[in-house]
C-alpha atoms as a PDB file:
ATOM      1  CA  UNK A   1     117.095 108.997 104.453  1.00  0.00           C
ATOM      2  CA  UNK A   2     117.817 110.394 107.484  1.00  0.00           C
ATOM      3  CA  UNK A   3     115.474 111.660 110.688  1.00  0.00           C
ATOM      4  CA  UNK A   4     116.848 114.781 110.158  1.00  0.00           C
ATOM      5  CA  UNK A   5     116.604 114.953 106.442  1.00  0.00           C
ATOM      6  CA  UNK A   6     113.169 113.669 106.460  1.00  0.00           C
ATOM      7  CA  UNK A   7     111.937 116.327 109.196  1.00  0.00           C
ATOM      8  CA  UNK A   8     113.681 118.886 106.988  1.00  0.00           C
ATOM      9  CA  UNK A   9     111.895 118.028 103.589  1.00  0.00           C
ATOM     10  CA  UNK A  10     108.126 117.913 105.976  1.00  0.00           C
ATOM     11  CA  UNK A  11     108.902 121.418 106.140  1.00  0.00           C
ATOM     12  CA  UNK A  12     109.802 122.341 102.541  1.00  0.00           C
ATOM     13  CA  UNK A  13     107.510 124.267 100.197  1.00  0.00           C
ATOM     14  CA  UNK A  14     106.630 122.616  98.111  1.00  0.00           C
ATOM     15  CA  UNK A  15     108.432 122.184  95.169  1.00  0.00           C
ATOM     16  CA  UNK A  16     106.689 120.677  92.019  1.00  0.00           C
ATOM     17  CA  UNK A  17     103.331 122.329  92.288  1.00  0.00           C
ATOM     18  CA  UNK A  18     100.464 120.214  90.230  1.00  0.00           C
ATOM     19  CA  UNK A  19      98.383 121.295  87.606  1.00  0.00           C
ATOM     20  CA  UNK A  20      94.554 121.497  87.976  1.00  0.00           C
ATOM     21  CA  UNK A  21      92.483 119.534  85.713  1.00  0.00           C
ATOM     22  CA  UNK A  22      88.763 118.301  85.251  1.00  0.00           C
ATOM     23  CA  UNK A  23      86.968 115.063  83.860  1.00  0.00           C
ATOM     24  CA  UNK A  24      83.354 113.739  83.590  1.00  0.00           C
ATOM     25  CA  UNK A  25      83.149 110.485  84.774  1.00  0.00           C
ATOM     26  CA  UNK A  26      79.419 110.054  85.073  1.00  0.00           C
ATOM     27  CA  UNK A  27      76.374 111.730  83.702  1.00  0.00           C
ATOM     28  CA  UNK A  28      76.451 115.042  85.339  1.00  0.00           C
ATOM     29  CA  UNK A  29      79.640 114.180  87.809  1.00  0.00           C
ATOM     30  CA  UNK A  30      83.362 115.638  87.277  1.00  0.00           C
ATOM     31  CA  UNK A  31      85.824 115.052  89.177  1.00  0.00           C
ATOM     32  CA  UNK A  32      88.484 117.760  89.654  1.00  0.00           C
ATOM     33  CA  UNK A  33      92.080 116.726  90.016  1.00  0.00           C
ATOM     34  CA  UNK A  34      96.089 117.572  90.755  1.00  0.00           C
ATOM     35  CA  UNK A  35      98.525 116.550  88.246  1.00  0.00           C
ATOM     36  CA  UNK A  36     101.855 115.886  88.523  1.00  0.00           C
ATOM     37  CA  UNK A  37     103.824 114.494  85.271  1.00  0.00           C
ATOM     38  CA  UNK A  38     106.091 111.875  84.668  1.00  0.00           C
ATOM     39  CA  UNK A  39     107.438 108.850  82.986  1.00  0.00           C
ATOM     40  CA  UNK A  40     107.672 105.796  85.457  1.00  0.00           C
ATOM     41  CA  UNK A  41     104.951 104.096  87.048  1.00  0.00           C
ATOM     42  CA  UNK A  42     101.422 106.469  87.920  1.00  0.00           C
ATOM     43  CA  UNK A  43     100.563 106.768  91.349  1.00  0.00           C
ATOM     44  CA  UNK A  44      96.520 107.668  92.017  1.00  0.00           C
ATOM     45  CA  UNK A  45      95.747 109.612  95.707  1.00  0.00           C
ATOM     46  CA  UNK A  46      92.352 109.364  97.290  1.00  0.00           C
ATOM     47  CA  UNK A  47      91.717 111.422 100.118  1.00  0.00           C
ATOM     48  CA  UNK A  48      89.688 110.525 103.483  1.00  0.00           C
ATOM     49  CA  UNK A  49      86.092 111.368 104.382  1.00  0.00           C
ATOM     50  CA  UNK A  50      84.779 114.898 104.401  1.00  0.00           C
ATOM     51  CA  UNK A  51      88.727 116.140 103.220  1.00  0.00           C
ATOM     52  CA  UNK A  52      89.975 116.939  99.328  1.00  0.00           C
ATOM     53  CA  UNK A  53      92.719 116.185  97.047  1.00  0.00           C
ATOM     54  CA  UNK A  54      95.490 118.885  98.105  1.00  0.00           C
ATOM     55  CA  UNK A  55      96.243 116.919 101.614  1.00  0.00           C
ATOM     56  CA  UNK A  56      98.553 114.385  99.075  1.00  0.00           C
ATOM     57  CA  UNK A  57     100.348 117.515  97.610  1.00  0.00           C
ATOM     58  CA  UNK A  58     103.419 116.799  99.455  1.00  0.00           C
ATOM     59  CA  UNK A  59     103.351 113.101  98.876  1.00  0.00           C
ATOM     60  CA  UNK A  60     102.475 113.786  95.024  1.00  0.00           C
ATOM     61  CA  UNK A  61     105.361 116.056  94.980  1.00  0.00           C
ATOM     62  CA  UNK A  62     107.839 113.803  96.074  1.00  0.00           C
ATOM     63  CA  UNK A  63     106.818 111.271  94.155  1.00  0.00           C
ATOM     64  CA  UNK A  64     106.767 113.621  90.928  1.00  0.00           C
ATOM     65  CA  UNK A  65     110.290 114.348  91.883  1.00  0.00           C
ATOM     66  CA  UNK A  66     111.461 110.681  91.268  1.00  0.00           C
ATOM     67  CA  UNK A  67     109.998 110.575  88.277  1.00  0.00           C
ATOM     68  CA  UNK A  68     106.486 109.234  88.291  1.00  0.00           C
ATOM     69  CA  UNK A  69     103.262 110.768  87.161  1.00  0.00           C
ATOM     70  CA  UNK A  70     100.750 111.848  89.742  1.00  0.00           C
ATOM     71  CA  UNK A  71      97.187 112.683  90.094  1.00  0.00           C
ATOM     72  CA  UNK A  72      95.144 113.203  92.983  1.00  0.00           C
ATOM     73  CA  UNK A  73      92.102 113.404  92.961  1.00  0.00           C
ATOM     74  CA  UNK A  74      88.516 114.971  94.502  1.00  0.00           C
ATOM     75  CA  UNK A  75      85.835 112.679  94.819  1.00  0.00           C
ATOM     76  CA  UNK A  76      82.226 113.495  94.254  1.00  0.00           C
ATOM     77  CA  UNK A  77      81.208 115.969  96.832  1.00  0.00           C
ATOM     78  CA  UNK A  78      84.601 116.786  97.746  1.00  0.00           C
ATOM     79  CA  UNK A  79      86.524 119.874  97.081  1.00  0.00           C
ATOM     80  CA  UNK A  80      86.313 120.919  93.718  1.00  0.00           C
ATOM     81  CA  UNK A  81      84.372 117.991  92.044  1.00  0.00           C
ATOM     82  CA  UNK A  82      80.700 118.189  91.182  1.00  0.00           C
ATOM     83  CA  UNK A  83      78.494 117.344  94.216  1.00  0.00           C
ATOM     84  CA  UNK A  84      75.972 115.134  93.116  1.00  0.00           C
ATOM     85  CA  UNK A  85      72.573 114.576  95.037  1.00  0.00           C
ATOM     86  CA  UNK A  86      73.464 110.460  94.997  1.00  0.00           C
ATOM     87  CA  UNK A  87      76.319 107.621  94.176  1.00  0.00           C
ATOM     88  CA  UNK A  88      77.866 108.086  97.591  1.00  0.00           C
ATOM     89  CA  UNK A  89      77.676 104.000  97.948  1.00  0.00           C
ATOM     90  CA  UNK A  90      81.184 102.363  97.407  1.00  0.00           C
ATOM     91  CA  UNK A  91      80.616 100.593  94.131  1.00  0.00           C
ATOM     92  CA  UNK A  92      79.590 104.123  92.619  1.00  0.00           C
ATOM     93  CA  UNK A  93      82.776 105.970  93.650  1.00  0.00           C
ATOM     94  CA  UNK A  94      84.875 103.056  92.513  1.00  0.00           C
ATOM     95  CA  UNK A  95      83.144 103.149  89.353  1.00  0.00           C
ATOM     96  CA  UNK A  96      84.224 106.878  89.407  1.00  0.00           C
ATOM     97  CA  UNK A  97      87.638 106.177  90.093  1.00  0.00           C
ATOM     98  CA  UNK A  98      88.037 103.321  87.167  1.00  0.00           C
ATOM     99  CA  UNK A  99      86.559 105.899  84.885  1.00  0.00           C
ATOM    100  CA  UNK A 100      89.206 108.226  85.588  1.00  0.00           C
ATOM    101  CA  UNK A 101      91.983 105.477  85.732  1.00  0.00           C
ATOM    102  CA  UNK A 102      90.609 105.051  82.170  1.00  0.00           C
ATOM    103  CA  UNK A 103      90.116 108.782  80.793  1.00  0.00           C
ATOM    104  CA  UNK A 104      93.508 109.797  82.116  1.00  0.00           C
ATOM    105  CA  UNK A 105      95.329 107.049  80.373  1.00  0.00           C
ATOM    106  CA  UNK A 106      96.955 106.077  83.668  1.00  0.00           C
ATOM    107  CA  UNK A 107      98.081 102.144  83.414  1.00  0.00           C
ATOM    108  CA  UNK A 108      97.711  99.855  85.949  1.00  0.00           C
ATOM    109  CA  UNK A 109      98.511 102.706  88.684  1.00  0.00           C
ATOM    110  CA  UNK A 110      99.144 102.340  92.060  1.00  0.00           C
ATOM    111  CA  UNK A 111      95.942 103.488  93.687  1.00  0.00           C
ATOM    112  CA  UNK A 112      97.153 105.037  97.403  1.00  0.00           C
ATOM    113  CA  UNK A 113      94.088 105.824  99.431  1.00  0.00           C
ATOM    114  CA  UNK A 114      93.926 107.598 103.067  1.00  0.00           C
ATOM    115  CA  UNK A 115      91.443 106.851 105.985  1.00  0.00           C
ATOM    116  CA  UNK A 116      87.893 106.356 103.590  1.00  0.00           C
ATOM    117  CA  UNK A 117      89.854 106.457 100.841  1.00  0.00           C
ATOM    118  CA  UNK A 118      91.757 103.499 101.523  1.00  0.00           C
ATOM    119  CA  UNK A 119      88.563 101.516 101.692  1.00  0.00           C
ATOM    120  CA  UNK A 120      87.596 102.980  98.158  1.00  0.00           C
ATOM    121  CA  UNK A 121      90.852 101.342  96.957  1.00  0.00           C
ATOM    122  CA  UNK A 122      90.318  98.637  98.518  1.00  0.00           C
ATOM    123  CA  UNK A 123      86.697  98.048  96.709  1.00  0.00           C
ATOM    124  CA  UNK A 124      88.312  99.783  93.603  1.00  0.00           C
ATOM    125  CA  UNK A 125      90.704  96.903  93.976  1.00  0.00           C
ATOM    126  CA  UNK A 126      88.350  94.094  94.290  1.00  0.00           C
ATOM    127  CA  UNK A 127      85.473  95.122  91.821  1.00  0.00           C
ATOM    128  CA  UNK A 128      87.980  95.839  88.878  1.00  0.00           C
ATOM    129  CA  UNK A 129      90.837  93.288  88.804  1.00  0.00           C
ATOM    130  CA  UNK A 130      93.469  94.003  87.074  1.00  0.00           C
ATOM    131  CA  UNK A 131      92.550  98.100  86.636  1.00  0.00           C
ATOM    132  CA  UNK A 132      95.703  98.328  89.078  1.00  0.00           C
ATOM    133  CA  UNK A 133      99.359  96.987  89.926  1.00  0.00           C
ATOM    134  CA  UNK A 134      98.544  97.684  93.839  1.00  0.00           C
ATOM    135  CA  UNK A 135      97.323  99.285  96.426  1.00  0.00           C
ATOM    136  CA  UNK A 136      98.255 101.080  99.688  1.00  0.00           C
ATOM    137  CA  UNK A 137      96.138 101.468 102.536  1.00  0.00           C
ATOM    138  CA  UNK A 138      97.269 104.665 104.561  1.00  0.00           C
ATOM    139  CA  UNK A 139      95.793 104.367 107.560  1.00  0.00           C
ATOM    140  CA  UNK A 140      92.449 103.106 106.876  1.00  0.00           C
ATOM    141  CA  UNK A 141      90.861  99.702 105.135  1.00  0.00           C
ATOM    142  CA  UNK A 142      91.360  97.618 107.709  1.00  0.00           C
ATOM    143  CA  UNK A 143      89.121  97.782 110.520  1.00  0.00           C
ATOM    144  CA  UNK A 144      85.187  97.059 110.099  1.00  0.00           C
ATOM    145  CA  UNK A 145      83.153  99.590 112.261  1.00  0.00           C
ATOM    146  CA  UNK A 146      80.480  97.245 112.463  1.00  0.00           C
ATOM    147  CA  UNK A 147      82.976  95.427 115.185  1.00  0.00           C
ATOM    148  CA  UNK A 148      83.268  98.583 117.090  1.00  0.00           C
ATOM    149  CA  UNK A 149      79.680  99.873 116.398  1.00  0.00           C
ATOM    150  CA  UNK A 150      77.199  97.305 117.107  1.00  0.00           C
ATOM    151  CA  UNK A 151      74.628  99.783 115.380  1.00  0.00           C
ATOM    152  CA  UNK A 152      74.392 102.310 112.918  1.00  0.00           C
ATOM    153  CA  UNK A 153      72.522 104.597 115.446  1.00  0.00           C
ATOM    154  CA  UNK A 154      75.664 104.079 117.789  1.00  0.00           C
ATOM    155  CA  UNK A 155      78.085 104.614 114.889  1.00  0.00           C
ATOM    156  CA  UNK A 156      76.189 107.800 113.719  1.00  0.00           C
ATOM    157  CA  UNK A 157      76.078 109.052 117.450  1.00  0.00           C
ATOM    158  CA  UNK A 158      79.986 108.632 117.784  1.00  0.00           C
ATOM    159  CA  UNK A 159      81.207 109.662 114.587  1.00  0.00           C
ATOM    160  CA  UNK A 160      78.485 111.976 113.173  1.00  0.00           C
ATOM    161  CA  UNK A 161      80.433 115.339 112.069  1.00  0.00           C
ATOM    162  CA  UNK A 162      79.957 118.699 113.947  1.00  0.00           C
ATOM    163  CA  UNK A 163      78.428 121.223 112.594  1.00  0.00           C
ATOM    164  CA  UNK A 164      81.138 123.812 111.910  1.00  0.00           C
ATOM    165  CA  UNK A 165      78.790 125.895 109.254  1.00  0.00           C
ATOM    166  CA  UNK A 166      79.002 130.076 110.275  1.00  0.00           C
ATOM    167  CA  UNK A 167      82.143 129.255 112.342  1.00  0.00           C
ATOM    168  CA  UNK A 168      84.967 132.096 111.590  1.00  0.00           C
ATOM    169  CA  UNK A 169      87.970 130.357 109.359  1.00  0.00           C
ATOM    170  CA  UNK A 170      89.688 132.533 111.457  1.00  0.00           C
ATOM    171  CA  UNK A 171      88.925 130.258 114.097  1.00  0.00           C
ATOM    172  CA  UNK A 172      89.466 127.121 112.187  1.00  0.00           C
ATOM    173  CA  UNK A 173      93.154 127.982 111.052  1.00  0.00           C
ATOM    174  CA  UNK A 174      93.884 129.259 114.791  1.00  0.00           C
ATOM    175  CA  UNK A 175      92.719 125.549 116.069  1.00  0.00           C
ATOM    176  CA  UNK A 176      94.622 123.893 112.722  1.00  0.00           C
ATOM    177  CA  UNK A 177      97.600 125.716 114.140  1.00  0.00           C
ATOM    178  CA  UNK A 178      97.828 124.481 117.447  1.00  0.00           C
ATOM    179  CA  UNK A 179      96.377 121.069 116.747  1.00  0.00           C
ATOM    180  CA  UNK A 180      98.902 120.701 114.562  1.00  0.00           C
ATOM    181  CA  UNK A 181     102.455 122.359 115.295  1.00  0.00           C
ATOM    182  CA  UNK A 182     104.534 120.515 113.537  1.00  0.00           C
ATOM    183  CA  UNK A 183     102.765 120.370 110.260  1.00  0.00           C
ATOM    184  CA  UNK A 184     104.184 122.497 107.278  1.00  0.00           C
ATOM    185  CA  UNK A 185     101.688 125.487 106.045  1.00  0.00           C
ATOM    186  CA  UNK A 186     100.591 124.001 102.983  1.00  0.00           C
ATOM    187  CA  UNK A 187      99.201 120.965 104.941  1.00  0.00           C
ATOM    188  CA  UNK A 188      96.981 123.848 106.810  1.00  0.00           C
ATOM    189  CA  UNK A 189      96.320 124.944 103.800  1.00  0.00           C
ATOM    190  CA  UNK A 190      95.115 121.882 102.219  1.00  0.00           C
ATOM    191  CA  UNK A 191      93.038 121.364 104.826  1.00  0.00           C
ATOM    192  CA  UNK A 192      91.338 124.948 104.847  1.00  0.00           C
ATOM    193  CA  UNK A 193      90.580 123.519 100.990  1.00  0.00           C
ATOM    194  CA  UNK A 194      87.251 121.584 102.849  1.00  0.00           C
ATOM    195  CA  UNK A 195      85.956 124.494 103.402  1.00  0.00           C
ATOM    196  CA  UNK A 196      84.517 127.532 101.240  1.00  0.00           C
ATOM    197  CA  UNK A 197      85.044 130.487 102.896  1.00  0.00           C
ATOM    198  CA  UNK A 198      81.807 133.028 102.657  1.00  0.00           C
ATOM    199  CA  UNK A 199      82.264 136.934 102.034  1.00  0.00           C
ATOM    200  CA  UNK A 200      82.102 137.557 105.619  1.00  0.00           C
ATOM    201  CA  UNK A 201      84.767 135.106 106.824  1.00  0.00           C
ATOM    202  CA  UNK A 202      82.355 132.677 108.002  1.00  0.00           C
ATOM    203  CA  UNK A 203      82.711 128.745 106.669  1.00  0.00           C
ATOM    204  CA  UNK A 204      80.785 126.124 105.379  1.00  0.00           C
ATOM    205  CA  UNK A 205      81.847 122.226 104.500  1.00  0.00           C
ATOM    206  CA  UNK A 206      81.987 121.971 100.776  1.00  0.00           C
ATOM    207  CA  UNK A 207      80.833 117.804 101.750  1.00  0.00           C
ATOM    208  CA  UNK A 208      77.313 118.312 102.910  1.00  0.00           C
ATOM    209  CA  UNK A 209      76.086 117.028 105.873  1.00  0.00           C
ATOM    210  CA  UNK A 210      73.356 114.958 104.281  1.00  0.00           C
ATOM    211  CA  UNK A 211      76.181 113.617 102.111  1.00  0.00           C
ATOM    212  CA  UNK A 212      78.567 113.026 104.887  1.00  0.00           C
ATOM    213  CA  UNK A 213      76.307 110.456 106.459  1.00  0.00           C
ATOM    214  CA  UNK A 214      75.634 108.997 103.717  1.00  0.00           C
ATOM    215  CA  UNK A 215      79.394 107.791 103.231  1.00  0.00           C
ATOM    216  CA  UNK A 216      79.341 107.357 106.842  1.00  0.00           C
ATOM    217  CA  UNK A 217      76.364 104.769 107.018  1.00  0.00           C
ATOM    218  CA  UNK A 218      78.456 103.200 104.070  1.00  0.00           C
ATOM    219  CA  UNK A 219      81.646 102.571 105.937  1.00  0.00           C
ATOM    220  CA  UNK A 220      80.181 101.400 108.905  1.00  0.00           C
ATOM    221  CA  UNK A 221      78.561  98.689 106.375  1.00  0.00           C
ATOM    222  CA  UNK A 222      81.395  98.393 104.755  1.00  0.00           C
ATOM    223  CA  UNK A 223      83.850  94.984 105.540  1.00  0.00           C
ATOM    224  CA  UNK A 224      87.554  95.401 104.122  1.00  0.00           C
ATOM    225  CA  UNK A 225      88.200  92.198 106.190  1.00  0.00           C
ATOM    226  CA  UNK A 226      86.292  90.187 103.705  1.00  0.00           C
ATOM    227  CA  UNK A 227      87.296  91.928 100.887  1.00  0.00           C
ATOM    228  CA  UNK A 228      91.353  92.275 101.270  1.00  0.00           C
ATOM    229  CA  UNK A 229      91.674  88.507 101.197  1.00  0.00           C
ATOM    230  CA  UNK A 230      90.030  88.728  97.717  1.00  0.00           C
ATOM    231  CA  UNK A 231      92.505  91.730  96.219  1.00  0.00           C
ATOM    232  CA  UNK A 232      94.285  90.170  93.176  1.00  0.00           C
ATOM    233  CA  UNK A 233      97.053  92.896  93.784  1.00  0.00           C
ATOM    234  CA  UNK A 234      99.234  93.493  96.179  1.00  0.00           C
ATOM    235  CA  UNK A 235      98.529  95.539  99.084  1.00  0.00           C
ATOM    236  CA  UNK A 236     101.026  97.668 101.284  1.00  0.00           C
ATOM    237  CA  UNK A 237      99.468  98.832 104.855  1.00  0.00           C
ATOM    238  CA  UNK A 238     100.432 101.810 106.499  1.00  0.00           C
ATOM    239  CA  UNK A 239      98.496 102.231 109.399  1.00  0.00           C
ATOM    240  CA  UNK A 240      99.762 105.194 112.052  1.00  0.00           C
ATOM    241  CA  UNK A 241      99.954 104.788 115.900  1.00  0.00           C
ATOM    242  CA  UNK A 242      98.182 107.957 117.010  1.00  0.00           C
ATOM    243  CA  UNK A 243      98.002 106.929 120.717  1.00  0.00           C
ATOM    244  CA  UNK A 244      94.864 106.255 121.002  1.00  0.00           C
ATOM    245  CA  UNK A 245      95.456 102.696 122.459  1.00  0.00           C
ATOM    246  CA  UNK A 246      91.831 101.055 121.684  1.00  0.00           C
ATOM    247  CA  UNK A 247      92.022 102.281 117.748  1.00  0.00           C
ATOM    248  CA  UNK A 248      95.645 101.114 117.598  1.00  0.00           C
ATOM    249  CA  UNK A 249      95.056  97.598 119.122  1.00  0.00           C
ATOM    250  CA  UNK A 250      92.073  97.222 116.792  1.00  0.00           C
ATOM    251  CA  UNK A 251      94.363  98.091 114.081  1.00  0.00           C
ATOM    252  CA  UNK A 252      97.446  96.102 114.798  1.00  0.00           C
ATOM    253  CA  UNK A 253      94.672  92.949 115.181  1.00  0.00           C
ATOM    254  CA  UNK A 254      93.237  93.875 111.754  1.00  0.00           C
ATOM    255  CA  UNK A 255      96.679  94.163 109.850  1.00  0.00           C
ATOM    256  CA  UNK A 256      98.074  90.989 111.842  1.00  0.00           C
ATOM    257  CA  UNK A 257      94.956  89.003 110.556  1.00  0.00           C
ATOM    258  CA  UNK A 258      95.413  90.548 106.756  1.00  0.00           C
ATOM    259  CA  UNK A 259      99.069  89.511 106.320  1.00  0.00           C
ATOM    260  CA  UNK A 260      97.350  85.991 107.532  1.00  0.00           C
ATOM    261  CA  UNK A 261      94.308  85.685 105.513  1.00  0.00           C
ATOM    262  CA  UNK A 262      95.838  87.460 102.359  1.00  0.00           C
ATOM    263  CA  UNK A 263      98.658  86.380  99.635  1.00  0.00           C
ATOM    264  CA  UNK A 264     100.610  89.841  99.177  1.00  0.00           C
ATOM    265  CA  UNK A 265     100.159  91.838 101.953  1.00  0.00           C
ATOM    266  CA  UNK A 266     103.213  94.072 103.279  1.00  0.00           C
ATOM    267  CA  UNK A 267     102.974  96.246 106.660  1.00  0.00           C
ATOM    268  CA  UNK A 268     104.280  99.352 107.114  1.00  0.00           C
ATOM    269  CA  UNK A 269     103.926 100.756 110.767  1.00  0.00           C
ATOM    270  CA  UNK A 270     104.353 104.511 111.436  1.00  0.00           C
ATOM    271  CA  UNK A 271     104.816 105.736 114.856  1.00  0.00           C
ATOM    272  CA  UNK A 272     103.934 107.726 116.487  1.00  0.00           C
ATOM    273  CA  UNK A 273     102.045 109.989 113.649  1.00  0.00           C
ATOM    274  CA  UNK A 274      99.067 111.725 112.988  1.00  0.00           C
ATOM    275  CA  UNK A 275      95.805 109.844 110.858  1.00  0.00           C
ATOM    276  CA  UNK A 276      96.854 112.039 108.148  1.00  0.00           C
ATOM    277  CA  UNK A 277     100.222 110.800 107.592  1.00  0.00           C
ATOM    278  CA  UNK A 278     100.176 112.062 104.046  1.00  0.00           C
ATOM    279  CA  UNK A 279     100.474 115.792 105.319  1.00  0.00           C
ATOM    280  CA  UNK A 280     102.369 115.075 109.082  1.00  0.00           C
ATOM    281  CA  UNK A 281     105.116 112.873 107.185  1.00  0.00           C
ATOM    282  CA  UNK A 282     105.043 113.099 103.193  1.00  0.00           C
ATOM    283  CA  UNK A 283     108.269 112.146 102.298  1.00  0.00           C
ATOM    284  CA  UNK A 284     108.576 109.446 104.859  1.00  0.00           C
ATOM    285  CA  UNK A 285     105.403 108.082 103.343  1.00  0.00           C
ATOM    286  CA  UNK A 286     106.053 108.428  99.767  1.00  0.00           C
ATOM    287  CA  UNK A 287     109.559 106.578 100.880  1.00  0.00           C
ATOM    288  CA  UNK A 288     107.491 103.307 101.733  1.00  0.00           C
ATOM    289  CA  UNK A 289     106.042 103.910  98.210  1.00  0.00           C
ATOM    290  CA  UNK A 290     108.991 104.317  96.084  1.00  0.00           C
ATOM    291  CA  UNK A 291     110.785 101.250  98.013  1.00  0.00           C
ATOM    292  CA  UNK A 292     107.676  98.897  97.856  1.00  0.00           C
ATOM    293  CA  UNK A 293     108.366  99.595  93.737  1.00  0.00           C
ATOM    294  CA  UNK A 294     112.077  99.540  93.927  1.00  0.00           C
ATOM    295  CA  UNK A 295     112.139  96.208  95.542  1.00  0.00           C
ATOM    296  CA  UNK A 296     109.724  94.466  93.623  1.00  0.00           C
ATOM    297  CA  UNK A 297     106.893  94.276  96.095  1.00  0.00           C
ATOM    298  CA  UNK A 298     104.467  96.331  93.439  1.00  0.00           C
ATOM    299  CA  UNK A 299     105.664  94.277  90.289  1.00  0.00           C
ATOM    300  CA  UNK A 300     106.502  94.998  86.885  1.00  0.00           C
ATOM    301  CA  UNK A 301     104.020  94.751  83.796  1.00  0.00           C
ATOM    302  CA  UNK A 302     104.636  91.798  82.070  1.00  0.00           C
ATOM    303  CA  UNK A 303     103.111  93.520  78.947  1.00  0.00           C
ATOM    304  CA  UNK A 304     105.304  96.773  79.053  1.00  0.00           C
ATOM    305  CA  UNK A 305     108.633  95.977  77.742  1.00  0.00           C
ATOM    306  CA  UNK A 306     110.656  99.274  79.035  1.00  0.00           C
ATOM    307  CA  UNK A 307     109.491  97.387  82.926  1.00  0.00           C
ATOM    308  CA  UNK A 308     111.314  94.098  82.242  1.00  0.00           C
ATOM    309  CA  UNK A 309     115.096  95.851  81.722  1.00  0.00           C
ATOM    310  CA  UNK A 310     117.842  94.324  84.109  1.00  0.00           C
ATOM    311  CA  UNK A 311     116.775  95.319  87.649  1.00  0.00           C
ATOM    312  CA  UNK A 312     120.498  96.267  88.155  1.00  0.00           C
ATOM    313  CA  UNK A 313     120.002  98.916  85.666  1.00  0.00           C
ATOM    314  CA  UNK A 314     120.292 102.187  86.963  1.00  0.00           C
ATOM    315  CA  UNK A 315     118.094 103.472  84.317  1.00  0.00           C
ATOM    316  CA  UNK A 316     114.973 100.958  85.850  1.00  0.00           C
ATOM    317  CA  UNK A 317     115.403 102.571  89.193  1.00  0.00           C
ATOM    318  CA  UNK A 318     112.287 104.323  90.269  1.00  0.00           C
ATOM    319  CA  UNK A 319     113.653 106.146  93.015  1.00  0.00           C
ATOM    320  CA  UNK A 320     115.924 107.804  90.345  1.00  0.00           C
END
């Protein structure tokens, strides 16, 4: 695909919209999801921190499009999902995730996670072998705060959210806007989503501060460079250069040292781009996807016969 044909289809509407669904994967905890159906191999999509399923509408779309089923999903506290007091640790919202994997009937999907949510697949990954054929790691899951933060007081004091409760959505799109030119309106959108908007036009962050913090305090524990080594699956990186020259470094040294230390480990650069590649760039991103299956990287289930035709058969093509 083209530069120009990929900057045209950023700005598309889009055009497979998802259904909505709903599943309880805990005692008292649903998780509300997009849906997009299809034949080939399923694709899963976990947002980032403090954001909601409909930022990988454009990326679930395109996917849809070549044939695979979808499903995005929000995770507990986030968007639409239930919003338990608890279970914001990292083996609880994997546990949510393999229950849905499960309930859905999605096999062995490819589990693409952004920012946070690429360190939930990564756990997801690691504490249920075999649940998935791969994951992708959209910018996130590589780099352990703890290297950056020598403290959780200094991690909290950096990367603590503002408090945007009572500020005019109004105000929020108008900054969306012009933070953001070149995204398409259904990325702002999406993004409005983390928000419920109040009678009198006022906002408040459907992720709780309390709760915020809490998944906060868990990344900055967290250590993907431990754990990627350890991922029976393969893993596809796609990290973005946003220009911020200290994050990039650290992430170009934390990829470098995963392709190292890990067996199937594939990196995907994109620059320049925004952290949320997903919305900036979908169908450049959901490109890297489709070829990473195409070519084999992501490969075929031994125990699903219709996946072991001739790979010269058109008919086996994903990207069909």
């Amino acid at each position: 695909m083209s530069v120009a044909e990929i900057q045209a289809a950023e700005s598309t509407p889009l055009p497979l919209p998802p259904r909505e669904g709903r599943v309880g994967v805990a005692d008292g905890v649903d998780l509300a999801f997009l849906r997009w159906d299809g034949a080939g191999v399923p694709f899963l999509l976990v947002h980032g921190l403090a954001s909601n399923a409909r930022l990988w509408e454009g990326v679930g779309a395109a996917l849809a499009a070549a044939g695979h089923p979808v499903v995005a999903v929000d995770l507990r506290g986030h968007g639409r999902s239930s919003r338990p007091d608890a279970g914001y640790d990292f083996a609880t919202i994997a546990a949510d995730l393999a229950a849905l994997v499960s309930l859905l009937g999605l096999h062995r999907p490819i589990l693409a996670g952004q920012s946070w949510g690429a360190d939930v697949a990564l756990e997801t990954a690691t504490r249920f072998p075999g649940l998935l054929r791969g994951i992708v790691l959209v910018d996130g899951g590589l780099v352990d705060l703890a290297d950056r933060f020598p403290s959780w007081a200094a991690c909290r004091e950096r990367l603590a959210p503002p408090r945007l409760e009572g500020l005019p959505v109004a105000r929020i799109e108008s900054h969306l806007r012009a933070a953001h030119a070149d995204w398409a309106d259904w990325g702002i959108r999406a993004v409005l989503a983390n928000f419920e908007v109040r009678p009198d036009g006022t906002i408040t962050p459907r992720l709780s501060h309390e709760h915020h913090l809490a998944i906060l305090r868990a990344l900055w524990e967290h250590r993907p460079s431990e754990l990627l080594p350890a991922v029976g699956s393969p893993v596809l990186v796609a990290p973005a250069d946003t220009g911020d020259g200290d994050w990039t470094a650290d992430k170009r040294a934390a990829a470098d040292l995963a392709v190292r230390r890990a067996d199937r480990v594939r990196v995907r650069w994109f620059a320049p781009a925004d952290h949320d590649i997903h919305v900036q760039q979908p169908a450049a991103l959901a490109g890297v996807l489709l070829a990473a299956l195409a070519d084999g990287f992501f490969p075929a289930d031994p125990a699903d016969p219709a996946e072991q035709a001739d790979p010269a058969d058109p008919a086996r093509d994903p990207a069909r």
